[in-house]
N, C-alpha and C. Protein backbone atom coordinates (compact mmCIF):
# COMPACT_ATOMS: atom_id res chain seq x y z
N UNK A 1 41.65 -52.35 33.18
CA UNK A 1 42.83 -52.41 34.02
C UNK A 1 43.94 -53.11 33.27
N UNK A 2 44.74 -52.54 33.44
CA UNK A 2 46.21 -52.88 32.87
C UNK A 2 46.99 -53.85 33.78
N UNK A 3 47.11 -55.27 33.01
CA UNK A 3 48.11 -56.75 33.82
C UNK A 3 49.48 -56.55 33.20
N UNK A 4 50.65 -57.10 34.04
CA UNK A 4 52.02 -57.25 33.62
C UNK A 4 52.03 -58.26 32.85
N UNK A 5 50.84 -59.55 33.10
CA UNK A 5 51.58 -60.85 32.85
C UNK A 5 50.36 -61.86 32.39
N UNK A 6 50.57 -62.79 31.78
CA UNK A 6 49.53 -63.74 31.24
C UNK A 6 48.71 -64.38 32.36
N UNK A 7 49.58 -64.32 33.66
CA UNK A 7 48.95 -64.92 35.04
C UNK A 7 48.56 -63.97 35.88
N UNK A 8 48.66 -62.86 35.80
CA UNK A 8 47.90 -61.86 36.30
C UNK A 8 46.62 -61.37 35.55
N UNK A 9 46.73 -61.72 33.79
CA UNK A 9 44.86 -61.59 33.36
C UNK A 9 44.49 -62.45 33.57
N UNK A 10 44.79 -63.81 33.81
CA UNK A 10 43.84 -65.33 33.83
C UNK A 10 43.55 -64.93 35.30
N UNK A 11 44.08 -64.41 36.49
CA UNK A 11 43.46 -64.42 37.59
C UNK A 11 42.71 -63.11 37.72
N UNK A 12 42.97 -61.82 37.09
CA UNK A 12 42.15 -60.79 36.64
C UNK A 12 40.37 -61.51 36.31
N UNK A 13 40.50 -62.36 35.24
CA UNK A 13 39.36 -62.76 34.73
C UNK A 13 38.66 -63.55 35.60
N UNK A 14 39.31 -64.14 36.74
CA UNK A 14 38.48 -64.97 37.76
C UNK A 14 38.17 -64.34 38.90
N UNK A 15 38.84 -63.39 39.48
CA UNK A 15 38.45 -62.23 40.55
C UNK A 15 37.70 -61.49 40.18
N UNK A 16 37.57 -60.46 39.08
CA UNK A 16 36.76 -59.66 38.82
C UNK A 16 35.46 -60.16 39.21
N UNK A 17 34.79 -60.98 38.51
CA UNK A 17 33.13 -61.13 38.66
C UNK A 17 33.20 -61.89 40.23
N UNK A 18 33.85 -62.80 40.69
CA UNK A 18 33.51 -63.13 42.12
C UNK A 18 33.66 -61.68 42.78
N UNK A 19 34.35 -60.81 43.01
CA UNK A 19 34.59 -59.58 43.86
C UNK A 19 33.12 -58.50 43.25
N UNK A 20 32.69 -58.14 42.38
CA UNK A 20 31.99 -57.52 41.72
C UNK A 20 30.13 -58.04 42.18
N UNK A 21 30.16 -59.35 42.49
CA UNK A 21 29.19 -60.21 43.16
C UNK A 21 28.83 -59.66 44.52
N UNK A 22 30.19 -59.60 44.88
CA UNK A 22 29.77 -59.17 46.82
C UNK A 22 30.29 -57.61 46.57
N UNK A 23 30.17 -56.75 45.81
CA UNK A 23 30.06 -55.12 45.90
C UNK A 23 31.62 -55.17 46.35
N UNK A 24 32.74 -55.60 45.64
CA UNK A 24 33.91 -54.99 45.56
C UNK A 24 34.46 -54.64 43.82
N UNK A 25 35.82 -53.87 44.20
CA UNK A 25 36.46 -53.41 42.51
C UNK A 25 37.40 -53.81 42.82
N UNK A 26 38.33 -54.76 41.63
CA UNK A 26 39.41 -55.29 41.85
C UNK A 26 40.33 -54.01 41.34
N UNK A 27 41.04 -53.60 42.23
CA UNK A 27 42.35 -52.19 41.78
C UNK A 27 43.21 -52.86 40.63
N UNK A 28 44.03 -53.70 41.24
CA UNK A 28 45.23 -54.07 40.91
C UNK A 28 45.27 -55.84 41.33
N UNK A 29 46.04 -56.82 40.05
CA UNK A 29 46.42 -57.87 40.86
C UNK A 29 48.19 -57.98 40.38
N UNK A 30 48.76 -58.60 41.13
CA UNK A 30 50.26 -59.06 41.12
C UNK A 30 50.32 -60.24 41.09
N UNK A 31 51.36 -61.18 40.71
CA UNK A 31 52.10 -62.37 40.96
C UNK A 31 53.35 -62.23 40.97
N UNK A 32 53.77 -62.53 42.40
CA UNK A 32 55.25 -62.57 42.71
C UNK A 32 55.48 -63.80 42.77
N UNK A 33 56.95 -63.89 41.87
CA UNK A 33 57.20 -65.31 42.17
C UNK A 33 58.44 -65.92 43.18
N UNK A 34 58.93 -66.99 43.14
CA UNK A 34 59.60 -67.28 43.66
C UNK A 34 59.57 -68.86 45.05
N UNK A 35 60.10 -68.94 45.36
CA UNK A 35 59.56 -70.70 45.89
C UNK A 35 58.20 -70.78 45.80
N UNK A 36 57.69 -70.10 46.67
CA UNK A 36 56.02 -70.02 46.61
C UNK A 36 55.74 -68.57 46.27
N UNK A 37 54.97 -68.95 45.34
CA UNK A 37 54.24 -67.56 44.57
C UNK A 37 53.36 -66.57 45.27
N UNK A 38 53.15 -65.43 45.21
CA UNK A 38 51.97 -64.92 46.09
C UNK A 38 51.07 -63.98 45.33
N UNK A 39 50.27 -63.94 45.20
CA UNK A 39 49.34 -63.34 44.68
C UNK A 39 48.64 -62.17 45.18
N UNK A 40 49.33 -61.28 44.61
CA UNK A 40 48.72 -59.55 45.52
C UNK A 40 47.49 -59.06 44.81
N UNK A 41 46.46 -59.08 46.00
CA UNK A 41 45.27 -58.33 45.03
C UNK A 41 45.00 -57.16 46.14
N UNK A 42 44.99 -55.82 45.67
CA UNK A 42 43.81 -54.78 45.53
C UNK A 42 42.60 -54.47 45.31
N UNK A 43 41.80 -54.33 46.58
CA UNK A 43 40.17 -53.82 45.81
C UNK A 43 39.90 -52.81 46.94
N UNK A 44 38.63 -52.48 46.44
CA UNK A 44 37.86 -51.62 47.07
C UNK A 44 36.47 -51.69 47.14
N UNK A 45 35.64 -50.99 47.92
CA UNK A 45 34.46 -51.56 47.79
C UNK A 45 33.67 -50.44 46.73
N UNK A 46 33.08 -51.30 45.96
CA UNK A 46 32.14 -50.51 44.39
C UNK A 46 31.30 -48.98 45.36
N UNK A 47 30.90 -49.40 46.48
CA UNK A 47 29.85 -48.55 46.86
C UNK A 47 30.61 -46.88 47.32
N UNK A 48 31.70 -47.01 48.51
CA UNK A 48 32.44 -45.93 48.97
C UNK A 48 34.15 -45.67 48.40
N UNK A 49 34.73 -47.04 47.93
CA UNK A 49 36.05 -46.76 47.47
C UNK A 49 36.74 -47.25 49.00
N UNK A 50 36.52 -47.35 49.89
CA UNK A 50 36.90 -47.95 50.99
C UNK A 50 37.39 -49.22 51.06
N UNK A 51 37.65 -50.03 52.16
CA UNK A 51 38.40 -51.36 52.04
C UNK A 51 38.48 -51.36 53.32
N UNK A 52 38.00 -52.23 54.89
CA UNK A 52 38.89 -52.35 55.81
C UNK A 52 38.77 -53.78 56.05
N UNK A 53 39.37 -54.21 56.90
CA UNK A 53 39.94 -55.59 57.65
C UNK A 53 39.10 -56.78 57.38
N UNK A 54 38.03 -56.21 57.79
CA UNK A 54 36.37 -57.17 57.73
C UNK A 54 36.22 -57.84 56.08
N UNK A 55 36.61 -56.48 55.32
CA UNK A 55 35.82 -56.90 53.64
C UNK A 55 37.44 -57.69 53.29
N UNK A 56 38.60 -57.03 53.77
CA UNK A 56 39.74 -58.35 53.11
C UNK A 56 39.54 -59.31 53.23
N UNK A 57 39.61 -59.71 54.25
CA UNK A 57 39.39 -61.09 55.19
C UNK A 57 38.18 -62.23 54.19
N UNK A 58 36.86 -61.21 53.92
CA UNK A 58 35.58 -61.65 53.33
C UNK A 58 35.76 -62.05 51.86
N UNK A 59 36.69 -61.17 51.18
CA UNK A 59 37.19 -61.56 49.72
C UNK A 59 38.22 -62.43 49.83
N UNK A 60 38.58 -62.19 50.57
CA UNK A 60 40.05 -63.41 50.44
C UNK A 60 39.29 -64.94 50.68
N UNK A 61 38.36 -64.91 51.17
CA UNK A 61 37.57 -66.51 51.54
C UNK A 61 36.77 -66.55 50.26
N UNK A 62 36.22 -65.61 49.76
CA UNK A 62 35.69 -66.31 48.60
C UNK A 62 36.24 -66.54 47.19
N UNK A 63 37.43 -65.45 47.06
CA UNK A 63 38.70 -66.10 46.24
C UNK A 63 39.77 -66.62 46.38
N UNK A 64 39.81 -67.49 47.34
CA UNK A 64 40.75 -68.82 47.62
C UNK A 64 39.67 -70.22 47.68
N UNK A 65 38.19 -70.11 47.91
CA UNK A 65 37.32 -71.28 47.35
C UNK A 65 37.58 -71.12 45.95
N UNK A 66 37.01 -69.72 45.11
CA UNK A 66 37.48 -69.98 43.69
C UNK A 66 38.21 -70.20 42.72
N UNK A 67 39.54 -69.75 43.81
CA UNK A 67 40.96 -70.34 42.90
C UNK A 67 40.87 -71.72 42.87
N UNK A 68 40.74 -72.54 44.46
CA UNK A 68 40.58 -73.78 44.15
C UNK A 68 40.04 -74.80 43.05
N UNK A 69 38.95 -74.30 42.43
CA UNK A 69 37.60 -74.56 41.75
C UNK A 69 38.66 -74.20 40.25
N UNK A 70 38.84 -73.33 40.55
CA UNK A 70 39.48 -72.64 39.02
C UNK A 70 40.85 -73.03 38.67
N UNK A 71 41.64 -73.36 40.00
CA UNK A 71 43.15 -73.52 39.40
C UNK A 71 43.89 -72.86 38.31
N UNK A 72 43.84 -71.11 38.52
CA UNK A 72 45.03 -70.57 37.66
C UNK A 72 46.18 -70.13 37.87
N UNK A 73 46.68 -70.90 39.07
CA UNK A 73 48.16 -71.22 39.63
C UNK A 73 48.60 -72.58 39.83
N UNK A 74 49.08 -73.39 38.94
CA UNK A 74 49.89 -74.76 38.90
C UNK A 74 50.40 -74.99 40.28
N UNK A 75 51.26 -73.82 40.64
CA UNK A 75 52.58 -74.21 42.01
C UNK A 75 51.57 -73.40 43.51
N UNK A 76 52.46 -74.11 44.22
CA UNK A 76 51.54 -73.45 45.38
C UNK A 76 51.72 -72.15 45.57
N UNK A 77 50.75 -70.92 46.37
CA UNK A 77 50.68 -69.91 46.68
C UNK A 77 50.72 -69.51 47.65
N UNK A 78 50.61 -68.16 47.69
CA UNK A 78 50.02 -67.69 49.16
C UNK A 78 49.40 -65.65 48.50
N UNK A 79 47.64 -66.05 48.81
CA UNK A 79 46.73 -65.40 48.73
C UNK A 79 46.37 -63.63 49.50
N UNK A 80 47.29 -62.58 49.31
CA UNK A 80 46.83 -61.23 50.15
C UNK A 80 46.00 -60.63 49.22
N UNK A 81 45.34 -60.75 49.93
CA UNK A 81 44.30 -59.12 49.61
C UNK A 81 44.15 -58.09 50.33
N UNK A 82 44.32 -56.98 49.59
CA UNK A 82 44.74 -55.59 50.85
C UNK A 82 43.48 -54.47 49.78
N UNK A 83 43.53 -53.44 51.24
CA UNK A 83 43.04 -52.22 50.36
C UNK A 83 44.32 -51.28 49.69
N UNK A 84 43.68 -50.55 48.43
CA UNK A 84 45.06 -49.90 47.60
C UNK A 84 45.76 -49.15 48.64
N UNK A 85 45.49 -48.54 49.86
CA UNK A 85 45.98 -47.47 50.61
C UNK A 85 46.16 -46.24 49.99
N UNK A 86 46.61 -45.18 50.50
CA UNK A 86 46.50 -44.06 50.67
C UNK A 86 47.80 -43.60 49.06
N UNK A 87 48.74 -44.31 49.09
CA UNK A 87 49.15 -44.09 48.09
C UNK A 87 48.73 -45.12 46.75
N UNK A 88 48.10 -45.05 46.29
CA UNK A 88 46.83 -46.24 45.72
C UNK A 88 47.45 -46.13 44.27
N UNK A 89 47.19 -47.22 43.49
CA UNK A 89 47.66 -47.20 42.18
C UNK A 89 46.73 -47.19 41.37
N UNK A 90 46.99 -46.22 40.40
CA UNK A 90 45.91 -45.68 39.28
C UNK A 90 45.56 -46.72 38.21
N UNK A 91 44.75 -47.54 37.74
CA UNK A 91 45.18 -48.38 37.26
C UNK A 91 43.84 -48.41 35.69
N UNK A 92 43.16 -47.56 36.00
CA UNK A 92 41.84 -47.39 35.23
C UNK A 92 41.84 -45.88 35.07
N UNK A 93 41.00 -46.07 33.49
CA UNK A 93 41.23 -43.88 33.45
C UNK A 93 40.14 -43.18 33.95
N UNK A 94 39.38 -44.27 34.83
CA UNK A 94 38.64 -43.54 35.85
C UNK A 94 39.03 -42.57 37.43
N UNK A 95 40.11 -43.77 37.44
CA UNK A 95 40.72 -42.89 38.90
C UNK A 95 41.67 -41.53 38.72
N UNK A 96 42.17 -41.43 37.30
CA UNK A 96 42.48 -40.23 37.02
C UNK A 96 41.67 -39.33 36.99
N UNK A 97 40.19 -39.23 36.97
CA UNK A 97 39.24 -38.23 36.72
C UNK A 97 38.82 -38.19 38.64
N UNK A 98 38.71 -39.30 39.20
CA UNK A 98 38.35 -39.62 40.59
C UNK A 98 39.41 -39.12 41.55
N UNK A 99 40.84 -38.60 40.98
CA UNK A 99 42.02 -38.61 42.34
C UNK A 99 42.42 -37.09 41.17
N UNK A 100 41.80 -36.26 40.47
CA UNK A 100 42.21 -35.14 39.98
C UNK A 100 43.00 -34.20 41.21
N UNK A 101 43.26 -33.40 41.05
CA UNK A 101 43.98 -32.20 42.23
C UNK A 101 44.76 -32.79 43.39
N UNK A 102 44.87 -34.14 43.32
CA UNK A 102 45.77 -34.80 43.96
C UNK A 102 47.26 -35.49 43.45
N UNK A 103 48.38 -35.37 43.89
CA UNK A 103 49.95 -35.65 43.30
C UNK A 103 50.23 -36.73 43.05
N UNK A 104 50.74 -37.07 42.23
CA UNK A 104 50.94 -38.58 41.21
C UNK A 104 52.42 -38.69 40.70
N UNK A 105 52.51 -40.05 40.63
CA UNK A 105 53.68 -40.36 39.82
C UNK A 105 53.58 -41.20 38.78
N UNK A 106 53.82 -41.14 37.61
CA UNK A 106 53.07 -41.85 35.74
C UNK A 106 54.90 -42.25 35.96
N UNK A 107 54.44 -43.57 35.49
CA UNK A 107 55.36 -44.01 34.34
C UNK A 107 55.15 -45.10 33.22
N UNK A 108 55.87 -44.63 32.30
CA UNK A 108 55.19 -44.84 30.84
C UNK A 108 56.40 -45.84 30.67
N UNK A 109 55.50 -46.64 29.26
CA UNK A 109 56.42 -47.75 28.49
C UNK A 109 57.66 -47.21 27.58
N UNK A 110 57.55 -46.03 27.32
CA UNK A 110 58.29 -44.84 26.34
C UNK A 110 58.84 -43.76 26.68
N UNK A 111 59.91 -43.48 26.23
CA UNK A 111 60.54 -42.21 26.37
C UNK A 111 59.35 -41.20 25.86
N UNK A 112 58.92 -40.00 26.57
CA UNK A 112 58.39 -39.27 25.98
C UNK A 112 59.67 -37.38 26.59
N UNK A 113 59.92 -36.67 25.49
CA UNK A 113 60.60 -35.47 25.36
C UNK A 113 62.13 -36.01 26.60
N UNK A 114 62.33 -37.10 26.20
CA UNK A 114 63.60 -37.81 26.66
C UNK A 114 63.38 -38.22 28.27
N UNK A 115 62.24 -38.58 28.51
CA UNK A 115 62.07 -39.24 29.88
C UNK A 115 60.75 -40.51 30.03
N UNK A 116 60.71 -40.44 30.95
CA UNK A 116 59.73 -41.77 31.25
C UNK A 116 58.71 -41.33 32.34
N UNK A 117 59.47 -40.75 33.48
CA UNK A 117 58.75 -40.53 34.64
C UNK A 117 58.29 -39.08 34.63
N UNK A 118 56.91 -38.60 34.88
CA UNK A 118 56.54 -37.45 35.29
C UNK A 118 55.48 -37.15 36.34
N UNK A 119 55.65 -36.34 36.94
CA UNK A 119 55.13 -36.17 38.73
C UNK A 119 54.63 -35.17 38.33
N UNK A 120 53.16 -34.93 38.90
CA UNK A 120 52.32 -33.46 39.39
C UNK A 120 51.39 -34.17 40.08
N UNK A 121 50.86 -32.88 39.48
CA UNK A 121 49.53 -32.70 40.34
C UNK A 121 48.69 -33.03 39.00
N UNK A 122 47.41 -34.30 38.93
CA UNK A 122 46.51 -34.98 38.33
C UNK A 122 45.36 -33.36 37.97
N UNK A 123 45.12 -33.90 36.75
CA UNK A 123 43.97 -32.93 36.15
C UNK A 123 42.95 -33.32 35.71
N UNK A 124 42.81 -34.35 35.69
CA UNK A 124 41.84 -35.28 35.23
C UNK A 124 41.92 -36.23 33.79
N UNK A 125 40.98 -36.12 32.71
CA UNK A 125 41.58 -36.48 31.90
C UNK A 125 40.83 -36.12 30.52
N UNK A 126 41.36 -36.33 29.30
CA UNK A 126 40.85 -35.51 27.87
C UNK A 126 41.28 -36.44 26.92
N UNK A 127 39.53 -37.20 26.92
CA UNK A 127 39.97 -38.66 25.77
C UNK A 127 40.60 -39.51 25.98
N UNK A 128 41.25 -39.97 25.39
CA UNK A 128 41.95 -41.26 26.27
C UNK A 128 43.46 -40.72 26.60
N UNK A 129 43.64 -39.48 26.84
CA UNK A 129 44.94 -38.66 27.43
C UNK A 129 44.09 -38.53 28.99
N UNK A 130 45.44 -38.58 29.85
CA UNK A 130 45.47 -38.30 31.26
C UNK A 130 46.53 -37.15 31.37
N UNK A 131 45.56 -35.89 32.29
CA UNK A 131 46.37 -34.60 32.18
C UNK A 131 46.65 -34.67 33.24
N UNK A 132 47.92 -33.95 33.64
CA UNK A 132 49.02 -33.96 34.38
C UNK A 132 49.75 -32.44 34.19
N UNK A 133 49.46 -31.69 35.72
CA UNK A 133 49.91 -30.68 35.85
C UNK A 133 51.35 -30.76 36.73
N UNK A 134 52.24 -30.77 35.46
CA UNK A 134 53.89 -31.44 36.13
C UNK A 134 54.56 -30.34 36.71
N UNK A 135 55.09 -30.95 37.79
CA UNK A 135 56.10 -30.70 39.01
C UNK A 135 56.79 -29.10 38.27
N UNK A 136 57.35 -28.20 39.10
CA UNK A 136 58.17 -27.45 38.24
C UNK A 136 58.05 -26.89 37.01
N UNK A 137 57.03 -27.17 36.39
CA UNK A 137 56.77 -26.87 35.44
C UNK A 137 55.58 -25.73 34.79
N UNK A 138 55.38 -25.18 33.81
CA UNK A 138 54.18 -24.60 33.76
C UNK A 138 53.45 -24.75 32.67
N UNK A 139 53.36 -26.53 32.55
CA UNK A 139 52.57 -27.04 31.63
C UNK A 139 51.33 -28.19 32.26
N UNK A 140 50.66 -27.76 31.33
CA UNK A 140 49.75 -29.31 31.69
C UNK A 140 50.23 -30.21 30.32
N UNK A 141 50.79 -31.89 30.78
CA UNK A 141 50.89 -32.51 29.86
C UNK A 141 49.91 -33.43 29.59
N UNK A 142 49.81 -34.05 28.67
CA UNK A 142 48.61 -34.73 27.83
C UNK A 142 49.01 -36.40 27.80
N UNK A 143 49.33 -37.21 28.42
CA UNK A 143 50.08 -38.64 28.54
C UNK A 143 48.67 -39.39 27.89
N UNK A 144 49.05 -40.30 26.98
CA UNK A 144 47.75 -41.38 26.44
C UNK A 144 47.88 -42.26 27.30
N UNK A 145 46.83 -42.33 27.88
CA UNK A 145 46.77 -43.47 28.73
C UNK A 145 47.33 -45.02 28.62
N UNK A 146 47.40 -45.18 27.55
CA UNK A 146 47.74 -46.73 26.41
C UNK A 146 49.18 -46.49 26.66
N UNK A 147 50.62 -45.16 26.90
CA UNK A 147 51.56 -45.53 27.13
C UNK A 147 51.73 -45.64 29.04
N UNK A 148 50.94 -45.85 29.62
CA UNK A 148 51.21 -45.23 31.07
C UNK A 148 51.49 -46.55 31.57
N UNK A 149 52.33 -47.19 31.88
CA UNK A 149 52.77 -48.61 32.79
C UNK A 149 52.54 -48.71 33.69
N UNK A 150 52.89 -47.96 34.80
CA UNK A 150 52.42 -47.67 36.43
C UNK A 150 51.99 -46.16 36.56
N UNK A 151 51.32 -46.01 37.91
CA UNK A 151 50.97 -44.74 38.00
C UNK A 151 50.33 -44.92 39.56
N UNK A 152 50.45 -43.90 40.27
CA UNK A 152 50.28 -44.12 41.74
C UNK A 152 50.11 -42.72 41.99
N UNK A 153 49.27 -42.50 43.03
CA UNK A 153 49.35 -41.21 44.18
C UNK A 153 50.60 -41.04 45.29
N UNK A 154 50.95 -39.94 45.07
CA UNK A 154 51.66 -39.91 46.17
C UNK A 154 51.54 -39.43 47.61
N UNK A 155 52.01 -39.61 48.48
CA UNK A 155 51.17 -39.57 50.15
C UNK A 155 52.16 -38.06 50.30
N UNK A 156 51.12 -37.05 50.74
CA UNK A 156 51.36 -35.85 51.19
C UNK A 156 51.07 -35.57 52.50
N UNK A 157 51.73 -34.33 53.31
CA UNK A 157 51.18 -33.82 54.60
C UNK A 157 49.55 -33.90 54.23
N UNK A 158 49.59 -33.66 53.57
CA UNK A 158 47.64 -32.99 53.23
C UNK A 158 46.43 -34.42 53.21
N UNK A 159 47.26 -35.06 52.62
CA UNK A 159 46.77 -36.51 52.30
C UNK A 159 46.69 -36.99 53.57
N UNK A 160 47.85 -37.32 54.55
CA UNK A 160 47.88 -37.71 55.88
C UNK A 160 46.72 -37.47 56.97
N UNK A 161 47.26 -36.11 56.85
CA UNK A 161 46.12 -35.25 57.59
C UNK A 161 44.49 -35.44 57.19
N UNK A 162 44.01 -35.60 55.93
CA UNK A 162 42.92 -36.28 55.56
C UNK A 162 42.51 -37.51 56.42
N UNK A 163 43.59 -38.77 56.24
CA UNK A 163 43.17 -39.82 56.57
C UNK A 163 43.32 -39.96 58.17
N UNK A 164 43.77 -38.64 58.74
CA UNK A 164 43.67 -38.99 60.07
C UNK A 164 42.68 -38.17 60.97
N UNK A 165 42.09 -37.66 60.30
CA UNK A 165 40.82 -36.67 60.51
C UNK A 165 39.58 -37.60 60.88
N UNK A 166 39.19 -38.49 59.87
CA UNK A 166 38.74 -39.37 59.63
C UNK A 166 38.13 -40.30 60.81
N UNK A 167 39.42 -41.03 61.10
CA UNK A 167 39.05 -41.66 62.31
C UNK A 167 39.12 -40.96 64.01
N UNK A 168 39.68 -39.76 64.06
CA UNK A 168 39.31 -38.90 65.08
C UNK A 168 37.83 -38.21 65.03
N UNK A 169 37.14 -38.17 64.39
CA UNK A 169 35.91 -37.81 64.22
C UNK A 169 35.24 -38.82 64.60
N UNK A 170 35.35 -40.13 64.11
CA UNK A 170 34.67 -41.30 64.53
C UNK A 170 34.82 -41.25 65.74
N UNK A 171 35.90 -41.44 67.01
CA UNK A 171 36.09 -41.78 67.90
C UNK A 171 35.53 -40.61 68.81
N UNK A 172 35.46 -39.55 68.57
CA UNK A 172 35.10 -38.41 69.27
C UNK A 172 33.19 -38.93 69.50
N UNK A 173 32.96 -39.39 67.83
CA UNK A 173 31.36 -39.17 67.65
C UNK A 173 31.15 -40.47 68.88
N UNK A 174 31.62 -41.75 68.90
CA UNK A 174 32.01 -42.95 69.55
C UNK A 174 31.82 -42.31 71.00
N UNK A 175 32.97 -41.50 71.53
CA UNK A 175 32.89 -41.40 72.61
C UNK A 175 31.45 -40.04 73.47
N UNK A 176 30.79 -39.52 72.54
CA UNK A 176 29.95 -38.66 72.99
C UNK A 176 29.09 -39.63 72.71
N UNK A 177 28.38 -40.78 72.02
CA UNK A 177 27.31 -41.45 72.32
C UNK A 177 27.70 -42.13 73.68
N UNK A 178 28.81 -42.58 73.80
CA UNK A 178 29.16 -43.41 75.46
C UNK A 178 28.80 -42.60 76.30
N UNK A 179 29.04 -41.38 76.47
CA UNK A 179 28.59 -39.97 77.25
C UNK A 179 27.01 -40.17 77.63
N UNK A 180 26.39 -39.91 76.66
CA UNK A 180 25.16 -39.71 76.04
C UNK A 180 24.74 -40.85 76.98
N UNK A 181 24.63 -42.28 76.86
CA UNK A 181 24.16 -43.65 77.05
C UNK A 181 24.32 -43.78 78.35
N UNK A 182 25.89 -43.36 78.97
CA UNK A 182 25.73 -43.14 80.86
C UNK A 182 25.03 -42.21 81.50
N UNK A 183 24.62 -41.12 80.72
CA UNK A 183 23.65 -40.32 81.29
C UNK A 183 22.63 -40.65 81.62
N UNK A 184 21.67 -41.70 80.47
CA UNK A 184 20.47 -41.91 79.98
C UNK A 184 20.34 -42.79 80.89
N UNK A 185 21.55 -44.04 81.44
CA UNK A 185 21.26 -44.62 82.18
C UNK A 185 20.91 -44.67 83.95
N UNK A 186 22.28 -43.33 84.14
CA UNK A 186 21.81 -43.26 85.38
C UNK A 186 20.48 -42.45 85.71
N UNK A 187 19.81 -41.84 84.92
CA UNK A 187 18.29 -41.14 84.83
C UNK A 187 17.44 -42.45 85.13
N UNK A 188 18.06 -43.45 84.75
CA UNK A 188 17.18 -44.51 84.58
C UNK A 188 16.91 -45.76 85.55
N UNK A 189 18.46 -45.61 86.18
CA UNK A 189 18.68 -46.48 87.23
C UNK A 189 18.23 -45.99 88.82
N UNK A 190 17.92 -47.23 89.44
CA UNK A 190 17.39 -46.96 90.66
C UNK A 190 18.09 -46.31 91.89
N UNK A 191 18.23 -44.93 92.21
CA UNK A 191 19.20 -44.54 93.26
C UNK A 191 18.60 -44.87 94.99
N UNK A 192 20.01 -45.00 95.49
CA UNK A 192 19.26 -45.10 96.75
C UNK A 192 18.22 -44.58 97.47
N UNK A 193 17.30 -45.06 98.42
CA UNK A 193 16.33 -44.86 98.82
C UNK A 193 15.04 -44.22 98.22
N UNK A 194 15.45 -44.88 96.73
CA UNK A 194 14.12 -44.83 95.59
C UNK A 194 12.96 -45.84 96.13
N UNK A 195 13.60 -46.76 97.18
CA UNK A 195 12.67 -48.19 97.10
C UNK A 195 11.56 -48.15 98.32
């Protein structure tokens, strides 16, 4: 994973193995500064790629005991940990092979054919190049991963619609076991003049 800053690998190097302990992947970390500093971390969990409320909450308690312990912020802070979300930042040349056929935005440290920024649709990747089937275009380009600075998914109708499928399925499955369980019960319960 690729850091901006000398205080984003010293806290890279202290999150990683605590998060990696309790079955998370650190995405991304930040340090914003300013009166009080804040420290943005990204993960996910190693097992599904998921992240909700429960596992932030759970990492954020065990890396704010270890910052304490560790002190690699001098000035005071303030500690978020979030999941990457839906428009998630690419940050390893694994998630280029993992988020293929899905739309992206690269930007590189370098002018490459007089630009910086290029948008498609992800192809995976070839060596330490990340292919990129660009916008308008009818090329696949070849970006080395070593110039890529940022890089993110971008949130589509299609993408949306994914993540909202998701939890309507749950709630449907949710509400037919409730179904299910009042049935079972009144089979079960004593009706009048049973006694």
């Amino acid at each position: 994973m690729k850091t901006k800053t000398n205080m984003d690998e010293r806290i890279l190097a202290i999150a990683i193995p605590v998060a990696a302990d309790m079955g998370y992947g650190i995405v991304r970390i930040r340090v914003q500064g300013g009166n009080r500093s804040v420290v943005q971390i990204m993960a996910e969990r190693l097992s599904d790629g998921k992240m909700n409320v429960a596992d932030c909450a759970q990492l954020s308690r065990a890396l704010s005991s270890t910052f304490e312990v560790e002190d690699p912020i001098d000035d005071a802070y303030v500690l978020e940990v979030s999941s990457p979300g839906l428009d998630r930042p690419l940050t390893d040349m694994k998630h280029f092979e993992q988020y293929s056929g899905q739309l992206a935005r690269l930007e590189l440290d370098r002018f490459v054919e007089g630009r910086k920024r290029f948008r498609g649709i992800l192809a995976g990747i070839d060596g330490d190049n990340v292919a990129i089937d660009l916008d308008k275009e009818d090329e696949t380009a070849l970006i080395p991963f070593a110039w890529i600075s940022e890089a993110k998914l971008l949130i589509t109708d299609e993408v949306i619609k994914k993540g909202q499928k998701k939890p309507k399925e749950k709630s449907q499955e949710k509400s037919q076991k409730k179904s299910n369980k009042k049935k079972s019960n009144k089979k079960n319960s004593p009706q009048k003049g049973d006694t």
